[in-house]
N, C-alpha and C. Protein backbone atom coordinates (compact mmCIF):
# COMPACT_ATOMS: atom_id res chain seq x y z
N UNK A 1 2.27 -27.37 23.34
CA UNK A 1 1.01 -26.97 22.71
C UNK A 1 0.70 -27.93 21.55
N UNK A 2 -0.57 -28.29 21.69
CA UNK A 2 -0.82 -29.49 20.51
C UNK A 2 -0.97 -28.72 19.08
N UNK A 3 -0.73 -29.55 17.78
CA UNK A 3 -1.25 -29.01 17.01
C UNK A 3 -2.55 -28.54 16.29
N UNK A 4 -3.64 -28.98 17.03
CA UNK A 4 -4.90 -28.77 17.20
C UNK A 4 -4.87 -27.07 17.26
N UNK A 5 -4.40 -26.89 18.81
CA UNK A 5 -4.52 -25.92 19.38
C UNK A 5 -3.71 -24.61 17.96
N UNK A 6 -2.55 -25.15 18.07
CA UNK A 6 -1.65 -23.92 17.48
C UNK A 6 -2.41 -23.26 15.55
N UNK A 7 -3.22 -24.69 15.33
CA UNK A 7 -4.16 -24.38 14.00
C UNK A 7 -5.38 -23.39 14.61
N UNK A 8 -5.84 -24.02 15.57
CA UNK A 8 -7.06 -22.61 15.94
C UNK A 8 -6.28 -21.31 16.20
N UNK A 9 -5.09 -21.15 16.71
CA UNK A 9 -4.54 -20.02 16.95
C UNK A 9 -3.94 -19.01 15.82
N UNK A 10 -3.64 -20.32 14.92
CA UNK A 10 -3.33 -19.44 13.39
C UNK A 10 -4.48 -18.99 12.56
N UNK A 11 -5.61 -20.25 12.96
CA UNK A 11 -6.67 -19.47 11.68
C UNK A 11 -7.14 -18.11 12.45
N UNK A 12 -7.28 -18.53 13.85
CA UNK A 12 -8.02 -16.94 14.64
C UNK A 12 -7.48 -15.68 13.88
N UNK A 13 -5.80 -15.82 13.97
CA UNK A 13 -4.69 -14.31 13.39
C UNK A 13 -5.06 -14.31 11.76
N UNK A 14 -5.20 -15.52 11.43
CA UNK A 14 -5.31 -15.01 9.77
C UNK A 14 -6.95 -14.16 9.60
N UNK A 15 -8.15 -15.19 10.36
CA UNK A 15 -9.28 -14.50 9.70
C UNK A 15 -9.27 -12.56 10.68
N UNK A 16 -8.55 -12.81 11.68
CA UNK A 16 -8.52 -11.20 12.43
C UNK A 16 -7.87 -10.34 11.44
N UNK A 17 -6.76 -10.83 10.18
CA UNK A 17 -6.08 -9.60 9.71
C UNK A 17 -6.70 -9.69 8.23
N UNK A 18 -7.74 -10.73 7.98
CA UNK A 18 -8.02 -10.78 6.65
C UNK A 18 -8.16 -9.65 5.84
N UNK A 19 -8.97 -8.29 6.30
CA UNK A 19 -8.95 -6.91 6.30
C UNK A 19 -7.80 -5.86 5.99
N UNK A 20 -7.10 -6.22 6.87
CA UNK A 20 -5.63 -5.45 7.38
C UNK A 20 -4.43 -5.58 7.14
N UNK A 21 -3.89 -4.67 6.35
CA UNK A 21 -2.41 -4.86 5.70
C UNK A 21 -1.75 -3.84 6.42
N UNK A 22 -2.02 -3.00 7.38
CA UNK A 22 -1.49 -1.90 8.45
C UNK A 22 -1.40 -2.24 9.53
N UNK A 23 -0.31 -2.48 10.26
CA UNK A 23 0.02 -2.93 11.86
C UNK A 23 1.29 -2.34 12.23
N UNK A 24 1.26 -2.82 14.05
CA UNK A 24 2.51 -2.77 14.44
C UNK A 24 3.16 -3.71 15.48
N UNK A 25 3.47 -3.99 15.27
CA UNK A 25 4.29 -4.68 16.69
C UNK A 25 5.15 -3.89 17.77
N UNK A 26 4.62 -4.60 18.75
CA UNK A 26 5.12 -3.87 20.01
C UNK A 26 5.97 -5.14 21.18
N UNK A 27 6.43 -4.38 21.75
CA UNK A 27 6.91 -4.87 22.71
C UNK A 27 6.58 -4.81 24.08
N UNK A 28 5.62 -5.75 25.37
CA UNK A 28 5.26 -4.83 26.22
C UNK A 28 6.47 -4.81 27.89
N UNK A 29 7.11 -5.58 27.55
CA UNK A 29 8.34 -5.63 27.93
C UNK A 29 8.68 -5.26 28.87
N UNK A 30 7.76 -5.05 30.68
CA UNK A 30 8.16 -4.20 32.00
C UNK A 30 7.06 -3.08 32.18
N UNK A 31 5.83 -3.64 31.17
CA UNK A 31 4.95 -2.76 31.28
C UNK A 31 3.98 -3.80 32.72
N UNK A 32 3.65 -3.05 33.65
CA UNK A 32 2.86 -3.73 34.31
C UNK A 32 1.35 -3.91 34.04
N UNK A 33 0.62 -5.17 35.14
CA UNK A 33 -0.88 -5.50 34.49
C UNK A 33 -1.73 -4.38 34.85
N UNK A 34 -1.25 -3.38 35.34
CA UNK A 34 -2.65 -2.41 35.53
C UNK A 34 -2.65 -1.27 34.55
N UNK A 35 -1.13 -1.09 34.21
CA UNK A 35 -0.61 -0.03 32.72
C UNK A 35 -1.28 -0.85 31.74
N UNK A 36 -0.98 -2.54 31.34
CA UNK A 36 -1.45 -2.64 30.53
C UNK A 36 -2.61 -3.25 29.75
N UNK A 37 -3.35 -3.04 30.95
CA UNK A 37 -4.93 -3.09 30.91
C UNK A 37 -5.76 -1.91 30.41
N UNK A 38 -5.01 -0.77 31.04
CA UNK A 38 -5.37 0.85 30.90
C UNK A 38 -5.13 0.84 29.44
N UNK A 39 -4.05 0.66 28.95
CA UNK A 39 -3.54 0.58 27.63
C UNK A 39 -4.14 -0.14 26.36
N UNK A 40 -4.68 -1.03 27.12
CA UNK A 40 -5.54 -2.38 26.06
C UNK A 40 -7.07 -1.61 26.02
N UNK A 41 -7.49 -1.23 27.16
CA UNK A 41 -8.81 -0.41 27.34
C UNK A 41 -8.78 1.09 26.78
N UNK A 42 -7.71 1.74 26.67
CA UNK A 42 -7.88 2.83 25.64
C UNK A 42 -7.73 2.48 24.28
N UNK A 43 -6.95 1.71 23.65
CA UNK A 43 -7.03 1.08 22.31
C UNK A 43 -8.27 0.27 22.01
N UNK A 44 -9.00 -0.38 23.08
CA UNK A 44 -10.46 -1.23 22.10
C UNK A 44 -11.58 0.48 22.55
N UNK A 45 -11.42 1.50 23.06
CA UNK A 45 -12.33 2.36 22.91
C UNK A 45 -12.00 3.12 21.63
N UNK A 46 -10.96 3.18 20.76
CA UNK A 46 -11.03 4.06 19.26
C UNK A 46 -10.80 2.53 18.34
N UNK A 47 -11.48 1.55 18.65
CA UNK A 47 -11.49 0.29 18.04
C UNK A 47 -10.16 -0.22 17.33
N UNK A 48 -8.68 -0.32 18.13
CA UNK A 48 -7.63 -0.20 17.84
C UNK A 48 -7.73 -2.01 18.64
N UNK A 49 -7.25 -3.16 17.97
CA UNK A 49 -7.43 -4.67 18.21
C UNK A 49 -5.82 -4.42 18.79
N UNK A 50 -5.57 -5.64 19.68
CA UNK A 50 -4.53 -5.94 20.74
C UNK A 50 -4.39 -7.70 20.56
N UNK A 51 -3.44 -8.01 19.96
CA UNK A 51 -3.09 -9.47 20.29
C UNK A 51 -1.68 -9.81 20.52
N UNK A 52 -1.32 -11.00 21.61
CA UNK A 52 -0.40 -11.06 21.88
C UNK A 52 -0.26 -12.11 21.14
N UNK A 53 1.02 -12.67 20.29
CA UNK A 53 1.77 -13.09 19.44
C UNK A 53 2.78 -14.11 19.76
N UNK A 54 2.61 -15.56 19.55
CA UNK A 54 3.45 -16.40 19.61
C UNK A 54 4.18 -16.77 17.95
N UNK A 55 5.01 -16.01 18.37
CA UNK A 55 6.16 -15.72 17.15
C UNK A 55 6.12 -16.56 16.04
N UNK A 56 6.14 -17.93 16.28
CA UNK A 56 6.56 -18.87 15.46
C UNK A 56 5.28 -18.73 14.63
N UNK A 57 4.42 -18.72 15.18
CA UNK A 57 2.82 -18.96 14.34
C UNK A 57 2.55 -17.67 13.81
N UNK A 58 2.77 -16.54 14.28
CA UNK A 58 2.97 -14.99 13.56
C UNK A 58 3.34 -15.17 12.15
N UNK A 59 4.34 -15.46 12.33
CA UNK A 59 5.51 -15.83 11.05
C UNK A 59 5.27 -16.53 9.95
N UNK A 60 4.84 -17.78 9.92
CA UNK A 60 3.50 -18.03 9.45
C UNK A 60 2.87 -17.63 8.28
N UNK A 61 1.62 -16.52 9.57
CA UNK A 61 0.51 -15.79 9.09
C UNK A 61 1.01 -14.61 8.62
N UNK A 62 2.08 -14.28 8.48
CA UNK A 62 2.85 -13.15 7.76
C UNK A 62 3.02 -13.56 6.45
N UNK A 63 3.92 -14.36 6.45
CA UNK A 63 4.18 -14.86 5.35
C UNK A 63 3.03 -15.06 4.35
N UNK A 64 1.72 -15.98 4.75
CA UNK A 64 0.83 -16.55 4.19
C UNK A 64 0.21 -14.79 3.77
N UNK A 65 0.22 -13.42 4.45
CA UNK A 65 -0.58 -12.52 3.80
C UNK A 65 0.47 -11.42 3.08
N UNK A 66 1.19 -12.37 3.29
CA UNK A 66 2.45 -10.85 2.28
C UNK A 66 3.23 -10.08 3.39
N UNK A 67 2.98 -10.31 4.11
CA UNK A 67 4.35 -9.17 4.93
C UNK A 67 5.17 -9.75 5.97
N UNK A 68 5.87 -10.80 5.10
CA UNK A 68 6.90 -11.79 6.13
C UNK A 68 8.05 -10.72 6.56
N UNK A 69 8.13 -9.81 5.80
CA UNK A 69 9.37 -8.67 6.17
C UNK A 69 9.10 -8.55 7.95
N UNK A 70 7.49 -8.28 8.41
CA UNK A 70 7.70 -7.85 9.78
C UNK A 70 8.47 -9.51 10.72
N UNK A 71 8.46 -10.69 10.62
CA UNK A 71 8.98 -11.47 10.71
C UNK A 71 10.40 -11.09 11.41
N UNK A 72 11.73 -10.36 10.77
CA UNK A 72 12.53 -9.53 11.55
C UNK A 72 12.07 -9.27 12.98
N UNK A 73 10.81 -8.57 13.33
CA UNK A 73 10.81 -7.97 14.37
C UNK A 73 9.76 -9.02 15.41
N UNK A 74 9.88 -10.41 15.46
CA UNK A 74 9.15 -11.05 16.14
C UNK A 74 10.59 -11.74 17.05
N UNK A 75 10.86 -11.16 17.64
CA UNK A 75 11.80 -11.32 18.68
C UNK A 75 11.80 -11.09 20.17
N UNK A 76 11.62 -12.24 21.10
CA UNK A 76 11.37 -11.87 22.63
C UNK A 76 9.48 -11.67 22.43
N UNK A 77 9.08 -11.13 23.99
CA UNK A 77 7.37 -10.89 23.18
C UNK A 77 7.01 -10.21 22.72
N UNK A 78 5.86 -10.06 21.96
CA UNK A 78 5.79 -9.78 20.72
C UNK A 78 4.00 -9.64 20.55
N UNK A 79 3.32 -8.01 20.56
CA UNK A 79 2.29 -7.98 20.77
C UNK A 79 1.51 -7.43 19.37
N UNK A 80 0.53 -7.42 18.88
CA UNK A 80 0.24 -7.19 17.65
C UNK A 80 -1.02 -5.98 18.07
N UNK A 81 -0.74 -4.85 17.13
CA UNK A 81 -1.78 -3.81 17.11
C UNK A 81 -2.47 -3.67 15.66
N UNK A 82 -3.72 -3.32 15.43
CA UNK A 82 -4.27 -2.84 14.24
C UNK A 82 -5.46 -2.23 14.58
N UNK A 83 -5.80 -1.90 13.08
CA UNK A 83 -7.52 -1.35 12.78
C UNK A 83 -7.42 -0.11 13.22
N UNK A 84 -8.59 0.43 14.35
CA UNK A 84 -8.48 1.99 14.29
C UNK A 84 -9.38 2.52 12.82
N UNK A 85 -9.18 4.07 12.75
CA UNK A 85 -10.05 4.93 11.92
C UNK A 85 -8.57 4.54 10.82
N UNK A 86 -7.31 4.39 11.22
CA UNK A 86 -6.73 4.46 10.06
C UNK A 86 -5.22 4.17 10.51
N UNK A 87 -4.49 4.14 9.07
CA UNK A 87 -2.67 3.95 9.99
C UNK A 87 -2.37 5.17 10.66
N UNK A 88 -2.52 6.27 10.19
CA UNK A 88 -1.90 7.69 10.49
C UNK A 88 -2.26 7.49 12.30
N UNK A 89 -3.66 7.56 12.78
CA UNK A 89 -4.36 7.43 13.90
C UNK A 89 -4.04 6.68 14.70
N UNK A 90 -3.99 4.89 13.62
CA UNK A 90 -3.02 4.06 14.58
C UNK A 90 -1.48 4.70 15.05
N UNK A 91 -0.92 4.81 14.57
CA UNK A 91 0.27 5.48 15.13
C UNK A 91 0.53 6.17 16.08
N UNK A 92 -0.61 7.44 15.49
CA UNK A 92 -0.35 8.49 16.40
C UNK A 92 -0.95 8.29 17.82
N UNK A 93 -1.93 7.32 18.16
CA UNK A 93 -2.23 7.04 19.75
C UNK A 93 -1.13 5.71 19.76
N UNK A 94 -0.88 5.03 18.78
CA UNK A 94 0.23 3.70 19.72
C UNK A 94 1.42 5.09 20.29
N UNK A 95 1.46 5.63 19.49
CA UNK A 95 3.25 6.72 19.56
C UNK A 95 3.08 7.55 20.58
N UNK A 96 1.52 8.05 20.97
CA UNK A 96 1.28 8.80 21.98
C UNK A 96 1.00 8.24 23.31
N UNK A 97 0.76 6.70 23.11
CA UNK A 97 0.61 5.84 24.77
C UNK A 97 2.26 5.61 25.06
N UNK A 98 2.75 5.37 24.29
CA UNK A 98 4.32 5.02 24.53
C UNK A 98 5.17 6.13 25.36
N UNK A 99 4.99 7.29 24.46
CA UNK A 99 5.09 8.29 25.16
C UNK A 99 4.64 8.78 26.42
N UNK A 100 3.27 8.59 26.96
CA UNK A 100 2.98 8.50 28.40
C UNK A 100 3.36 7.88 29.13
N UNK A 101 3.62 6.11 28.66
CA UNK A 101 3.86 4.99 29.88
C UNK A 101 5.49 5.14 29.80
N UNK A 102 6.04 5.35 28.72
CA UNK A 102 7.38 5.29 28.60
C UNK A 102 8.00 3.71 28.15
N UNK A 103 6.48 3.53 27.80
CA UNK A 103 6.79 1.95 27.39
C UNK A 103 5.30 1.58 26.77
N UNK A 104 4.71 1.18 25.69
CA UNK A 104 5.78 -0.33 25.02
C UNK A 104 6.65 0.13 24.71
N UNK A 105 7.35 -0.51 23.54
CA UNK A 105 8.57 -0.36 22.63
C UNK A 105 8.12 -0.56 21.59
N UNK A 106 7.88 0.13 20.47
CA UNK A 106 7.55 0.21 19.00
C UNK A 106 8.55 -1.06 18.43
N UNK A 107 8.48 -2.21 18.09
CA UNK A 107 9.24 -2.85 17.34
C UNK A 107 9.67 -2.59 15.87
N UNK A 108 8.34 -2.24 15.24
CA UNK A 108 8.52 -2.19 13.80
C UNK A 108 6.67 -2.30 13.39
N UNK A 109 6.41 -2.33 11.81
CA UNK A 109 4.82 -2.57 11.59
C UNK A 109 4.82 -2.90 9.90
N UNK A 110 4.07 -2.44 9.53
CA UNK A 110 3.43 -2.52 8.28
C UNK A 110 2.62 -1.65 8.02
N UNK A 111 2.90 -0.99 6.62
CA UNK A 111 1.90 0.29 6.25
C UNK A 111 1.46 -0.63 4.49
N UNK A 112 -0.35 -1.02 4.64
CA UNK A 112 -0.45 -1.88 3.40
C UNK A 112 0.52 -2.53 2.48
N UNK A 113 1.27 -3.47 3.58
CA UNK A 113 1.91 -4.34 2.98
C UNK A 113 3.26 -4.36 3.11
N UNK A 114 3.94 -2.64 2.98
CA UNK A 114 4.91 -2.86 3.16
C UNK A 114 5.73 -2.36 4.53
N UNK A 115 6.71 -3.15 4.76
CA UNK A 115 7.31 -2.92 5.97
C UNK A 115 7.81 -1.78 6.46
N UNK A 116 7.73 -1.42 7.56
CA UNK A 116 8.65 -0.32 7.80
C UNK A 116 8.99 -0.51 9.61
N UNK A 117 10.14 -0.07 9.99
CA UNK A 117 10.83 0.47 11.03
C UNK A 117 10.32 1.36 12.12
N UNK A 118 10.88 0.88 13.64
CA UNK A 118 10.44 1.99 14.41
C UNK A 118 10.36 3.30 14.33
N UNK A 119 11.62 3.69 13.31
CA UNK A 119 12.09 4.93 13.26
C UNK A 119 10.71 5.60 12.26
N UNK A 120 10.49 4.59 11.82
CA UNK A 120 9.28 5.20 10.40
C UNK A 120 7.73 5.63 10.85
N UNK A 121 7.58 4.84 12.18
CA UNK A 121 6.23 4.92 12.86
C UNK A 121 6.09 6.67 12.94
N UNK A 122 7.22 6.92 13.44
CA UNK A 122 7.21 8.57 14.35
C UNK A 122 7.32 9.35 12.71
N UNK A 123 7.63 9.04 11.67
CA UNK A 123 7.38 9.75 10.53
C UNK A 123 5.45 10.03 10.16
N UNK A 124 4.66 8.44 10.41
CA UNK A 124 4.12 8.47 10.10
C UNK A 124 2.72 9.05 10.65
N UNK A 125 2.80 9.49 11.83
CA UNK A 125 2.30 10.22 12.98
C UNK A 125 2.05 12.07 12.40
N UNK A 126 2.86 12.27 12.10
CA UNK A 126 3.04 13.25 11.30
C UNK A 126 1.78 13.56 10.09
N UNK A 127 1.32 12.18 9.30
CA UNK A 127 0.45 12.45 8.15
C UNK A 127 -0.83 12.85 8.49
N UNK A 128 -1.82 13.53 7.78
CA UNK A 128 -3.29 13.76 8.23
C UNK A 128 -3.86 13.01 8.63
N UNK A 129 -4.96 13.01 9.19
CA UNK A 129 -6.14 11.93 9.51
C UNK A 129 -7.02 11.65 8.76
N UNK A 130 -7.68 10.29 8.06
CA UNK A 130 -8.08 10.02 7.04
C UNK A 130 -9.44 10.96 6.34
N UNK A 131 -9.85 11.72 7.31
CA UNK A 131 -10.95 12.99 7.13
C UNK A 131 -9.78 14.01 6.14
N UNK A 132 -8.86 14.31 7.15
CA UNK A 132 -7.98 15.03 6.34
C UNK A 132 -7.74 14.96 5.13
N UNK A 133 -7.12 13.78 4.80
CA UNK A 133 -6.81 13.32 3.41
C UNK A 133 -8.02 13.37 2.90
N UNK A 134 -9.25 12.62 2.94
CA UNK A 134 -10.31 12.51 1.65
C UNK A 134 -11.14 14.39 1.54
N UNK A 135 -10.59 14.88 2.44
CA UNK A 135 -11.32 16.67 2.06
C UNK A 135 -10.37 17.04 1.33
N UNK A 136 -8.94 16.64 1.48
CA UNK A 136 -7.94 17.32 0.67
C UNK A 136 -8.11 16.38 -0.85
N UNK A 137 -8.53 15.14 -1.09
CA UNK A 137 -8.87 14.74 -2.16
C UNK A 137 -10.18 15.16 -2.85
N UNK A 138 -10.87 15.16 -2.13
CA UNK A 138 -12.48 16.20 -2.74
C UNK A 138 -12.09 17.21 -2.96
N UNK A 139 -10.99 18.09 -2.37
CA UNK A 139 -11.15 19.59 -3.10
C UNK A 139 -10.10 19.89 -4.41
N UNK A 140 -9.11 18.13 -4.25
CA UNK A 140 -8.54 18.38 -5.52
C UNK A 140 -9.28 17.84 -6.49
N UNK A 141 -10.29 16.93 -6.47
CA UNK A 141 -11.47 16.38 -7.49
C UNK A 141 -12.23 17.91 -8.25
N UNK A 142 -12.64 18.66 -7.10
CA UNK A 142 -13.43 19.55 -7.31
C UNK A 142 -12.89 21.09 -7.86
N UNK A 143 -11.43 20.89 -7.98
CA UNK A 143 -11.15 21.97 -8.71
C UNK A 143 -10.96 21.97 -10.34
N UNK A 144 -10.32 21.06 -10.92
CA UNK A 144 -10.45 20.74 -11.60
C UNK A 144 -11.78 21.44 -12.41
N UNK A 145 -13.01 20.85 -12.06
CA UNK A 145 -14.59 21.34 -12.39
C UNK A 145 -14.82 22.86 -12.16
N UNK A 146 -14.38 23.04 -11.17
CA UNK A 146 -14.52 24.77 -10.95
C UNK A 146 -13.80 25.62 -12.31
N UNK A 147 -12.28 24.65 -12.77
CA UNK A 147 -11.86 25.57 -13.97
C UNK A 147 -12.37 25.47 -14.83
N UNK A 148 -13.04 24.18 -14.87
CA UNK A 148 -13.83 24.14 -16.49
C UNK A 148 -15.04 24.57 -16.61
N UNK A 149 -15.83 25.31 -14.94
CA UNK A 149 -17.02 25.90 -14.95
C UNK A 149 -16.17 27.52 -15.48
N UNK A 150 -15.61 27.86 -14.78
CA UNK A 150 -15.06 29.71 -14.91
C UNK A 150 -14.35 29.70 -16.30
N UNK A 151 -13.73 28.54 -17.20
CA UNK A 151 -13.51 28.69 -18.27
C UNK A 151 -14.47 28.92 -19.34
N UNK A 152 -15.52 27.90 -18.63
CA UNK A 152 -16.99 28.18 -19.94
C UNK A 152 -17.74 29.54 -19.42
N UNK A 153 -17.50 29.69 -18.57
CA UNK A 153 -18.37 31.21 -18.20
C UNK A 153 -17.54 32.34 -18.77
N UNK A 154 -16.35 32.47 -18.71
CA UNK A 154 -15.66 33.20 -19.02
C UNK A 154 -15.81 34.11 -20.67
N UNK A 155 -16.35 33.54 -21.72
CA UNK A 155 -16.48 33.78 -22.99
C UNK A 155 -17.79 34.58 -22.83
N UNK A 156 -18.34 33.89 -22.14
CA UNK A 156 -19.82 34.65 -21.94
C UNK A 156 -19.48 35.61 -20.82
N UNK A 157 -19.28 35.92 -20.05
CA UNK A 157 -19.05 37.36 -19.35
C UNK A 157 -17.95 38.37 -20.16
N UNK A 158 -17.10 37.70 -20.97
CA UNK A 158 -16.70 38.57 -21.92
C UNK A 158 -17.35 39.03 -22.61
N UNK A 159 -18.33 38.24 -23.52
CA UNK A 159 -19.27 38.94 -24.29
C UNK A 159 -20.43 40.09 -23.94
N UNK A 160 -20.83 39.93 -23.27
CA UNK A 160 -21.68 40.35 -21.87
C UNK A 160 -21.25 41.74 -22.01
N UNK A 161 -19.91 41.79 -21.07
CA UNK A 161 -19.05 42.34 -21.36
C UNK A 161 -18.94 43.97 -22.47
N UNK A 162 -18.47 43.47 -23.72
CA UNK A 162 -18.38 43.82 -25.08
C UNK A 162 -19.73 44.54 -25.25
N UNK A 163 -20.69 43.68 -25.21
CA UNK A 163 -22.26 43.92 -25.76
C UNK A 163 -23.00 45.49 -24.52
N UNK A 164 -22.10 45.29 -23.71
CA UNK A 164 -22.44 46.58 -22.79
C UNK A 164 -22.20 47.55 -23.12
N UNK A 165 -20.63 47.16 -23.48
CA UNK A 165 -19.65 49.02 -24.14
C UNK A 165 -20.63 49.22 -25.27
N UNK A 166 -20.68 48.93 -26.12
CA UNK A 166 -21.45 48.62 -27.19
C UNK A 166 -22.51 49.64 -27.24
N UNK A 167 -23.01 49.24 -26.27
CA UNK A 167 -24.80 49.13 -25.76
C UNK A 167 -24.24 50.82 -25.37
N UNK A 168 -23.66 50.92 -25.06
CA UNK A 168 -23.11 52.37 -24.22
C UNK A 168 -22.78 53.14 -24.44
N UNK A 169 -21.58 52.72 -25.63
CA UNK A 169 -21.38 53.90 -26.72
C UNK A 169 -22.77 54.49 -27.80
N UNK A 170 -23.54 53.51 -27.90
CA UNK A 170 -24.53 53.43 -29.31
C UNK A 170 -25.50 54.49 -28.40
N UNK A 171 -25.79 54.42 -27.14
CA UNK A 171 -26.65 55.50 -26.57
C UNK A 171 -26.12 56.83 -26.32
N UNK A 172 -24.54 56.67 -26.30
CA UNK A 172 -24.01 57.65 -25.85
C UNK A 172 -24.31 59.42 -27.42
N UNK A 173 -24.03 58.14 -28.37
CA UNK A 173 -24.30 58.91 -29.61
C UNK A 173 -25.25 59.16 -30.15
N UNK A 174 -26.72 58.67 -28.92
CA UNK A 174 -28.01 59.07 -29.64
C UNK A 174 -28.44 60.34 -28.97
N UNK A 175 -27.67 60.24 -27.94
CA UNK A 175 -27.89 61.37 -26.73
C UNK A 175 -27.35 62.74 -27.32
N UNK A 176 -26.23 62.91 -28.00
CA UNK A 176 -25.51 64.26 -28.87
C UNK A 176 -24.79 64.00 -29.41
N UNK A 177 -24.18 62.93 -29.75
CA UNK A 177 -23.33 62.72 -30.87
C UNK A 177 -23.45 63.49 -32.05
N UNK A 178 -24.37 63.75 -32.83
CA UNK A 178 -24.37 63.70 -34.11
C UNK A 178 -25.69 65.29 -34.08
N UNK A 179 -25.41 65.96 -34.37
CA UNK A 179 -26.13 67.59 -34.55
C UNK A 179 -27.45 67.29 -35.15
N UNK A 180 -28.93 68.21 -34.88
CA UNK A 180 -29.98 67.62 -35.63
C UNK A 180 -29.81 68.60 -37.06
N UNK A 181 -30.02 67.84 -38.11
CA UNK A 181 -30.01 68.44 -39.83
C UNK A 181 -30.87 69.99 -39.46
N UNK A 182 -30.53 71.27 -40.02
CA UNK A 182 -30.99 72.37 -40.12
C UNK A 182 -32.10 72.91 -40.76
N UNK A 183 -33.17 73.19 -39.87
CA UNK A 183 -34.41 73.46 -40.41
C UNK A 183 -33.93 74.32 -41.58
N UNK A 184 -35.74 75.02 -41.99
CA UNK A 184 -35.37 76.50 -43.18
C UNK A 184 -34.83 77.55 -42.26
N UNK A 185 -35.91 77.47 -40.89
CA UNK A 185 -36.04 78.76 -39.99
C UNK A 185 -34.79 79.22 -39.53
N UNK A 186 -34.05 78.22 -39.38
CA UNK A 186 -32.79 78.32 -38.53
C UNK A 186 -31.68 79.28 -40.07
N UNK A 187 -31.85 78.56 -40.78
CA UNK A 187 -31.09 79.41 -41.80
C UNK A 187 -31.69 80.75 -42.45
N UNK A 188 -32.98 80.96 -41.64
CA UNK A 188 -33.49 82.45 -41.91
C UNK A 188 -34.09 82.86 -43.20
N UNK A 189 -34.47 81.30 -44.10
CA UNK A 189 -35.49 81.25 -44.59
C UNK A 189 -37.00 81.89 -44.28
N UNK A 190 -37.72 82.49 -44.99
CA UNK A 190 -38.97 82.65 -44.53
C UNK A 190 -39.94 80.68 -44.81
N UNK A 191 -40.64 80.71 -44.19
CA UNK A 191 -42.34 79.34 -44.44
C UNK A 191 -42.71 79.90 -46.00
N UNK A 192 -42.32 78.56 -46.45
CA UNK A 192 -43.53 78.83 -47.61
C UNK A 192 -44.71 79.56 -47.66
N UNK A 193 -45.67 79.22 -46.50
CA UNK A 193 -46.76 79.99 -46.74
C UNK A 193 -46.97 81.30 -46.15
N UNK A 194 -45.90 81.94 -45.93
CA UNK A 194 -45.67 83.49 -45.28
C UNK A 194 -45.38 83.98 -46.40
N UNK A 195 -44.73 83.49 -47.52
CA UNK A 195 -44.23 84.25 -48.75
C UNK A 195 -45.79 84.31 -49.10
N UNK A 196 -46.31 83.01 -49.32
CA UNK A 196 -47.79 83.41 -50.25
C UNK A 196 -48.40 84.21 -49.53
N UNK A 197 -49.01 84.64 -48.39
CA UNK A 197 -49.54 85.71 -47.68
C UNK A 197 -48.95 87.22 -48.22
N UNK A 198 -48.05 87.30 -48.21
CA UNK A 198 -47.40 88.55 -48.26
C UNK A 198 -47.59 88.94 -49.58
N UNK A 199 -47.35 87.97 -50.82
CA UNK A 199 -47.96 88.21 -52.35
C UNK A 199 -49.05 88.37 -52.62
């Protein structure tokens, strides 16, 4: 391969991952061309990219973006996955085609930057889906605000509150609380002007 060629092949991988610090490498290793056509055609329909990987030039373009660690796992062939709605997603359909065909072979990947292990993929399958996570981050944004709304309301429905009993007792004692002061009649006084009549 000339060096012409192997420079177009490196800039292609660098400007494809310029974006992307989340991948994986696979192995397709005894997978046949009609499995892994099916396989390449369900990954570009949830926009999940497929490149096959000549190691030496991988290695490279690893290095040159920070994650020469996956470098380790460029051994034998060596196929490159990314993109997708997210890593969690990537995973969980690379982890779930594997599981159907019984093949690729998870080599190893990268989660923004840093490396991780086959064994780590099947951990990471496990996490929410990026909807998941940003509702579970909006509703921890948004509580926060809810306490400092029910904290400021709170003084005022106390008062509210207070100003009712208040309001409740003060009627309660206009209603009979307190006896009305005793006429004359009631104490069996005669009217002033019944005495002058009678004189």
């Amino acid at each position: 391969m000339s060096k012409y060629v192997k420079e177009l092949m490196m800039d292609q991988l660098r400007t494809d991952l310029a974006d992307s610090r989340s991948m994986l490498i696979l192995d397709f290793k005894g997978l046949d061309a009609v499995s892994e056509h099916q396989f390449r055609s369900d990954l570009r329909k949830k926009s999940i990219r497929v490149r096959t990987l000549k190691n030496t030039l991988a290695r490279r373009i690893f290095t040159e973006i920070g994650v020469d660690g996956l470098s380790r796992y460029l051994e034998g062939p060596s196929v490159l996955v990314w993109g997708g709605a997210g890593v969690a997603e990537l995973a969980k359909e690379i982890s779930g085609q594997v599981k159907k065909l019984k093949k690729p072979a998870i080599k190893g990947g990268a989660v923004d930057g840093v490396v991780i292990g086959p064994e780590q993929v099947e951990d990471i399958t496990k996490l929410p889906s990026r909807e998941a996570l940003i509702g579970r981050v909006a509703a921890m944004a948004i509580a926060p605000a809810q306490r400092v709304i029910a904290l400021a309301n709170a003084p005022i429905g106390s008062l509210a509150s207070q100003l009712q009993t208040i309001s409740e007792g003060a009627s309660a004692e206009g209603d009979g609380g307190e006896e009305p002061a005793a006429t004359p009649e009631a104490e069996g006084e005669a009217p002033a002007a019944t005495t002058e009549a009678g004189s």
